[in-house]
C-alpha atoms as a PDB file:
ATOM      1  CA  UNK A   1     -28.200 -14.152 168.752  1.00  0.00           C
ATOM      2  CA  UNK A   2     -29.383 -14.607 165.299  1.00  0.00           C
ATOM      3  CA  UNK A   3     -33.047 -15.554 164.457  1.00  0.00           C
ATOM      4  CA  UNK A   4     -34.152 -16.491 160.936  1.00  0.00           C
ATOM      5  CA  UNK A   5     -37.885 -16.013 159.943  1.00  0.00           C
ATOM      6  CA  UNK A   6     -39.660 -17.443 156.965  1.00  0.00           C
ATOM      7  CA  UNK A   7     -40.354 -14.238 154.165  1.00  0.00           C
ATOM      8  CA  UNK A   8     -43.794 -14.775 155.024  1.00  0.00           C
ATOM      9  CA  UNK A   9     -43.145 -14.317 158.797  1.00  0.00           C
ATOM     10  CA  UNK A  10     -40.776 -11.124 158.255  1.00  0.00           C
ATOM     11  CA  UNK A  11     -43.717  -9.265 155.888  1.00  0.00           C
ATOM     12  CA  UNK A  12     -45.791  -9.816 158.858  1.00  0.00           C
ATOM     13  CA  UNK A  13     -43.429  -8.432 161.712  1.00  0.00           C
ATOM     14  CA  UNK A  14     -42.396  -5.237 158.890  1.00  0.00           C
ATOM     15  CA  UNK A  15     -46.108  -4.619 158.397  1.00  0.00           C
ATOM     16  CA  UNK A  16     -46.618  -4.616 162.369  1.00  0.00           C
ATOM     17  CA  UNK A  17     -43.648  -2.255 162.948  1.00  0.00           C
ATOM     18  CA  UNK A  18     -44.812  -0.049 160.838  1.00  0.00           C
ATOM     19  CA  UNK A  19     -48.250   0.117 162.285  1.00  0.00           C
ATOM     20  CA  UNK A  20     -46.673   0.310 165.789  1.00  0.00           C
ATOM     21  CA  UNK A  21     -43.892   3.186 164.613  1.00  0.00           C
ATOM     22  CA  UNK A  22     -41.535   0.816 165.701  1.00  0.00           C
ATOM     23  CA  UNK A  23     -38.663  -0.761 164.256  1.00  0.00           C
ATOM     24  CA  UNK A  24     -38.580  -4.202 162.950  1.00  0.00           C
ATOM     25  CA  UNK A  25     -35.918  -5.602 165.990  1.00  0.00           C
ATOM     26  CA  UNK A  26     -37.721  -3.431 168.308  1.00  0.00           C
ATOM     27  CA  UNK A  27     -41.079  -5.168 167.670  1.00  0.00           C
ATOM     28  CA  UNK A  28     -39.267  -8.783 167.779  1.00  0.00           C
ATOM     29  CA  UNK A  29     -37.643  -8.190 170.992  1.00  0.00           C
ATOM     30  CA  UNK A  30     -41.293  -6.283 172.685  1.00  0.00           C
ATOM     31  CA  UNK A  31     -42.774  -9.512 171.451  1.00  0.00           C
ATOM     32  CA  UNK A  32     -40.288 -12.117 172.262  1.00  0.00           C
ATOM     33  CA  UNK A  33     -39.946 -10.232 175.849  1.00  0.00           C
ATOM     34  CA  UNK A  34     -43.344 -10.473 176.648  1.00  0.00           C
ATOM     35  CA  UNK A  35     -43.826 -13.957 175.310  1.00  0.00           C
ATOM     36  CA  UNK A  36     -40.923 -15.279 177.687  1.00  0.00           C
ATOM     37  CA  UNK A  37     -42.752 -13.196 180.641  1.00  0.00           C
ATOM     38  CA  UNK A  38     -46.237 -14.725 180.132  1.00  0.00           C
ATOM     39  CA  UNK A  39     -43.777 -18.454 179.385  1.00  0.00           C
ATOM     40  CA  UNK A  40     -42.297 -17.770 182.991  1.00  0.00           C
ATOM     41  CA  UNK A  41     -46.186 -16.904 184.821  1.00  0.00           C
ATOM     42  CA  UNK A  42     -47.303 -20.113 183.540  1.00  0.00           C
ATOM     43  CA  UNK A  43     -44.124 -21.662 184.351  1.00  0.00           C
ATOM     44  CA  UNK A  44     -44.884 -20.565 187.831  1.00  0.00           C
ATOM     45  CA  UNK A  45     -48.612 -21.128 188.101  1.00  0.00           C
ATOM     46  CA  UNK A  46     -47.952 -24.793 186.944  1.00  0.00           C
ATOM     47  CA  UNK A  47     -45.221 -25.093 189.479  1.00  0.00           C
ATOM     48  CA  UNK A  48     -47.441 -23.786 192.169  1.00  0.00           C
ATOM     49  CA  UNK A  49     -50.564 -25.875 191.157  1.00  0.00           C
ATOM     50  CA  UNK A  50     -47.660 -29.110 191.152  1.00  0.00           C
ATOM     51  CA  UNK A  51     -46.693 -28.124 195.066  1.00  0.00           C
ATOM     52  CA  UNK A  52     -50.353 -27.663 195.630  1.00  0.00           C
ATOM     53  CA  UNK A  53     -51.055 -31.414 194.755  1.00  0.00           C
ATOM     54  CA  UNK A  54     -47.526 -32.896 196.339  1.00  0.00           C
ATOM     55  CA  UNK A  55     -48.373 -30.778 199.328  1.00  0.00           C
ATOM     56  CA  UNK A  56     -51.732 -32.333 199.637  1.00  0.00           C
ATOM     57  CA  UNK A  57     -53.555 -28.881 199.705  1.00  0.00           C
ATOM     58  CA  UNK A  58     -55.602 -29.929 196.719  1.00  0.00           C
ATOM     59  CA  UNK A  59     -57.159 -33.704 195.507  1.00  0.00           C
ATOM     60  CA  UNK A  60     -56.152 -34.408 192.342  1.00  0.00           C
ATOM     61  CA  UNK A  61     -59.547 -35.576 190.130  1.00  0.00           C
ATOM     62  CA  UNK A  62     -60.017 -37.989 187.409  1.00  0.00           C
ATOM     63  CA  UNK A  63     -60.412 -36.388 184.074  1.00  0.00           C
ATOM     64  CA  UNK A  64     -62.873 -39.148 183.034  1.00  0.00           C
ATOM     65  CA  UNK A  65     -65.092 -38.812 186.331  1.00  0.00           C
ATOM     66  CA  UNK A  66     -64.908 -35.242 185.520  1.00  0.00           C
ATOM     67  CA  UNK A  67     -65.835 -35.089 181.934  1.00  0.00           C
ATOM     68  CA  UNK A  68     -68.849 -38.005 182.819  1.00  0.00           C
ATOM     69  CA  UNK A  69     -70.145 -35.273 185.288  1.00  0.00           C
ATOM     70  CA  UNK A  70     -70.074 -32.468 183.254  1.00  0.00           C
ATOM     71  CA  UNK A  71     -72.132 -34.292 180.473  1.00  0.00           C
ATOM     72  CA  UNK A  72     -74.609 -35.598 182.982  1.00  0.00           C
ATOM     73  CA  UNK A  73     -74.859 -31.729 184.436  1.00  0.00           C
ATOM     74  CA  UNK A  74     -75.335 -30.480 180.580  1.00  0.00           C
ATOM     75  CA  UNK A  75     -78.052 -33.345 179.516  1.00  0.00           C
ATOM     76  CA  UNK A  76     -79.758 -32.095 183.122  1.00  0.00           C
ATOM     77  CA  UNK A  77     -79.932 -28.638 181.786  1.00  0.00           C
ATOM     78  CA  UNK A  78     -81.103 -29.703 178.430  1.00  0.00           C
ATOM     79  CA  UNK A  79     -83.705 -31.379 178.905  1.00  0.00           C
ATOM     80  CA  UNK A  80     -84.901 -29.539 181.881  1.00  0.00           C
ATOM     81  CA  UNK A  81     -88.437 -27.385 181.175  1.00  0.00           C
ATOM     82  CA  UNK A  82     -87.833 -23.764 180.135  1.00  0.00           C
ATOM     83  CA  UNK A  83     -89.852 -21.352 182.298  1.00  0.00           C
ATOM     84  CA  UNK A  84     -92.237 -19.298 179.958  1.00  0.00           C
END
């Protein structure tokens, strides 16, 4: 596989393999290894959230409801008196 970076994008990755004492493609493929690990934990936190709400073991909420609560619970603690 061949991957093309801007110049601006490849000064970055040789300054960071320096700093590291790594090489350049070692650095890329470190990074791009652990970005497609943490890609595939959210892949499978958002599956298991999705089987969570098919399976009925959680109630889906309404963002709207949920956002009008939070404001009311932040106005609440606004204007509520400080103790001294």
């Amino acid at each position: 596989m061949e991957v093309h970076f801007t110049p601006e994008l490849e000064e970055k990755l040789t300054e960071l393999a320096v700093q590291a004492g790594l090489g350049t493609d070692e650095l890329v493929h470190d990074v791009v290894a652990g970005y497609v690990e943490e890609l595939a934990d959210v892949r499978r936190m958002l599956d298991g959230r999705y089987d969570d709400l098919e399976n009925g073991r959680v109630k889906a909420i309404d963002g709207e409801t949920f956002f009008e609560d939070l404001r009311r619970r932040e106005d609440e603690l606004l204007t509520k008196p400080q103790p001294q």
